[in-house]
Protein backbone atom coordinates (compact mmCIF):
# COMPACT_ATOMS: atom_id res chain seq x y z
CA UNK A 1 49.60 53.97 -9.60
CA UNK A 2 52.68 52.06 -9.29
CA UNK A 3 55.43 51.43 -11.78
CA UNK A 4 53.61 49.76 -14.21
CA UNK A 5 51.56 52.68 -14.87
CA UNK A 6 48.51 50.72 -14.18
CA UNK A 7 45.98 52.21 -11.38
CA UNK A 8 45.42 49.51 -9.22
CA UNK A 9 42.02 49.31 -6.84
CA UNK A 10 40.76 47.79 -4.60
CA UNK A 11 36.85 46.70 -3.31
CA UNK A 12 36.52 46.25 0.46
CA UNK A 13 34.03 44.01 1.33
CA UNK A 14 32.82 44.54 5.12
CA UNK A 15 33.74 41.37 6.74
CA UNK A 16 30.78 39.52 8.20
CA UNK A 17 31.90 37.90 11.89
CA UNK A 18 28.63 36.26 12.77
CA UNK A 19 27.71 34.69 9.87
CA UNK A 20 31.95 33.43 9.98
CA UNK A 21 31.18 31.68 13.60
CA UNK A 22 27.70 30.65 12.58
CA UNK A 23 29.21 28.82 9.24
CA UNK A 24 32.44 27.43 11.30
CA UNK A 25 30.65 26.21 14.29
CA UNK A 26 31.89 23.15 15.85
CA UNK A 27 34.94 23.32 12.94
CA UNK A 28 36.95 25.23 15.91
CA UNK A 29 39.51 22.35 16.34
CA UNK A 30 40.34 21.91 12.39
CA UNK A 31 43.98 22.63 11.99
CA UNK A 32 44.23 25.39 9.20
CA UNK A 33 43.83 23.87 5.76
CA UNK A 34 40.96 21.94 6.95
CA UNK A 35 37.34 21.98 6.53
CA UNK A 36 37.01 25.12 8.57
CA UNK A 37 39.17 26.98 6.26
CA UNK A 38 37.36 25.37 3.26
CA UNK A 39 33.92 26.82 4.79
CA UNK A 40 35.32 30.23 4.98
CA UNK A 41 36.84 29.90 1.31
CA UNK A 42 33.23 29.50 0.19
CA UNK A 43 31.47 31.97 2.05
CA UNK A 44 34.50 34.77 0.82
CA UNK A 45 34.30 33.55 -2.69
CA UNK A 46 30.75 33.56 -2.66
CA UNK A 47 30.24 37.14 -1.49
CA UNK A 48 33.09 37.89 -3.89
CA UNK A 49 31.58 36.38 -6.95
CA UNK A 50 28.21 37.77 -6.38
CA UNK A 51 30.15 41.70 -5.69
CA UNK A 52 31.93 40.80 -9.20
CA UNK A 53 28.50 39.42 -10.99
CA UNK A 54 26.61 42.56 -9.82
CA UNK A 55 29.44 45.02 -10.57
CA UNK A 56 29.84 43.84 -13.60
CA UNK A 57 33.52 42.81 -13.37
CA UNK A 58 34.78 40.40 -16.27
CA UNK A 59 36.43 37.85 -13.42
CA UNK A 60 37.10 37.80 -10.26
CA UNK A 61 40.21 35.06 -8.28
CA UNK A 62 41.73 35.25 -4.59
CA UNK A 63 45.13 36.11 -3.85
CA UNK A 64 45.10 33.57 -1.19
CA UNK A 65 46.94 30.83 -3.70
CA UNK A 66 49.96 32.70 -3.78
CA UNK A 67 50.64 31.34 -0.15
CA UNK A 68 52.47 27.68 0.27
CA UNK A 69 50.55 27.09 3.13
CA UNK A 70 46.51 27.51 0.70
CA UNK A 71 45.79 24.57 -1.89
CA UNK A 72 45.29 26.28 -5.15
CA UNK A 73 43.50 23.42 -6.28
CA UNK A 74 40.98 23.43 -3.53
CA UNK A 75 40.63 27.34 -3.52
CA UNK A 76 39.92 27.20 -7.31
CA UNK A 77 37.52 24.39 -7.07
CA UNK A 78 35.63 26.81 -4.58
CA UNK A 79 35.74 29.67 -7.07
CA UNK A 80 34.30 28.14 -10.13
CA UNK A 81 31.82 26.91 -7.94
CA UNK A 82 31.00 30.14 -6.39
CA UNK A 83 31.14 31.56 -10.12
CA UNK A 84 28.54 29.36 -11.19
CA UNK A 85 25.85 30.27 -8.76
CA UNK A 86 26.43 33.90 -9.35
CA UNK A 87 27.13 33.83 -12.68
CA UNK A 88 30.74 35.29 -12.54
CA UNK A 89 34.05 34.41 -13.76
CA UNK A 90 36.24 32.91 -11.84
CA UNK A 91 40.06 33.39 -12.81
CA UNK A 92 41.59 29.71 -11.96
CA UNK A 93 45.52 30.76 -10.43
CA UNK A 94 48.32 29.13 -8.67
CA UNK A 95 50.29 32.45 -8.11
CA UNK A 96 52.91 30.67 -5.58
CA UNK A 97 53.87 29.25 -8.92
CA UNK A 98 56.96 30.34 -11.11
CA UNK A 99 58.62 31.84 -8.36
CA UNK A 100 55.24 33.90 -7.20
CA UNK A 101 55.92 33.70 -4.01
CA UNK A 102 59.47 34.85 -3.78
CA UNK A 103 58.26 38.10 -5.99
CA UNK A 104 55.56 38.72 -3.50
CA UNK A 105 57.78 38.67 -0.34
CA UNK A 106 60.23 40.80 -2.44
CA UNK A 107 57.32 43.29 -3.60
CA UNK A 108 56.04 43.83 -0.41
CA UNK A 109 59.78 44.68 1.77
CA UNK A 110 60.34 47.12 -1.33
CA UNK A 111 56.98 48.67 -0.77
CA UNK A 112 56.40 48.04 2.62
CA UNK A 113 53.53 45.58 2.72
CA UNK A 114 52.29 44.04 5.46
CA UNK A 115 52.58 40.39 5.67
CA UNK A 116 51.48 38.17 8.16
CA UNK A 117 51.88 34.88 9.09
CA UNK A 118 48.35 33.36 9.54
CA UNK A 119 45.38 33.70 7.24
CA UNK A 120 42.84 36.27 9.29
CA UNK A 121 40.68 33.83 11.48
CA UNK A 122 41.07 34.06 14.94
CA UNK A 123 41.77 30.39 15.36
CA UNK A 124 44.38 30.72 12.44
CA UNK A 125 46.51 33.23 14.78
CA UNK A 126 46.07 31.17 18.01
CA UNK A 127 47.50 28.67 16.19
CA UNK A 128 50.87 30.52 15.63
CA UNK A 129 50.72 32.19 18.94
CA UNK A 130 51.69 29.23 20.53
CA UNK A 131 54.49 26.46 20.52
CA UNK A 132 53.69 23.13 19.00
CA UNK A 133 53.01 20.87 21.47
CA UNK A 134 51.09 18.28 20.38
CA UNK A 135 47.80 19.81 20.92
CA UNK A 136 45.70 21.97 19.50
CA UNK A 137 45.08 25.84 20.55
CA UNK A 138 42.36 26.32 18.11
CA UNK A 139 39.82 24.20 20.53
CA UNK A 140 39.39 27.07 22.31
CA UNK A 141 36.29 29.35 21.51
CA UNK A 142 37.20 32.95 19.74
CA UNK A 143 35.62 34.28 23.11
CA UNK A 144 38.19 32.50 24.94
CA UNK A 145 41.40 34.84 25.94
């Protein structure tokens, strides 16, 4: 329970890596905000919206538009549509907005959060790992070193 008084939870869905690399094959090379990250978007909202719809949860949204580097507008369009096919509620957000983001980097050095600077995938963090140099790391398999 933090200040607010409100107890706060959290639902951990087990990640699923083969059906990520099935869904993303021959996507490896997409810079991040491309269709590759649009793919995963669905299949995460999807699992999510079907975990809400059978929980019985009254909506469900990603925090993933509170970074400047995630279309809101893309990741909500993805959300009502996952919604719809599971009939869930989908909680439409731009949480970057209104100074969002500042609070969250704030929030998380005053209670320690860990923040990192790609979004999860594999091909997210090679991209970061290495210099810009014109070309792109993410070409490379996730097998690849």
């Amino acid at each position: 329970m933090g200040d607010s008084g409100l107890a706060v939870g959290a639902v951990i869905i087990p990640w699923e890596p083969k059906l990520f690399y099935e869904q993303v094959r021959g996507l490896e090379g997409e810079q991040e905000g491309g269709k590759r990250c649009e793919v995963c978007f669905g299949l995460r909202l999807d699992r999510t919206a079907r975990y809400a719809a059978e929980h019985g949860y009254d909506l469900f949204t990603t925090t993933l538009t509170i970074s400047p580097m995630k279309s809101a507008p893309l990741l909500n369009r993805i959300g009502e549509e996952a919604a719809k096919r599971a009939g869930a509620v989908f909680l439409n957000s731009d949480f970057k907005k209104r100074g969002g983001y500042l609070l969250s980097t704030q929030l998380s050095r005053e209670y320690g959060i860990y923040r990192q600077d790609y979004c999860g995938c594999v091909f997210s963090k090679r991209e970061r790992a290495i210099p810009n140099t014109g070309s792109s790391p993410a070409r490379q398999s996730p097998s690849d070193p």
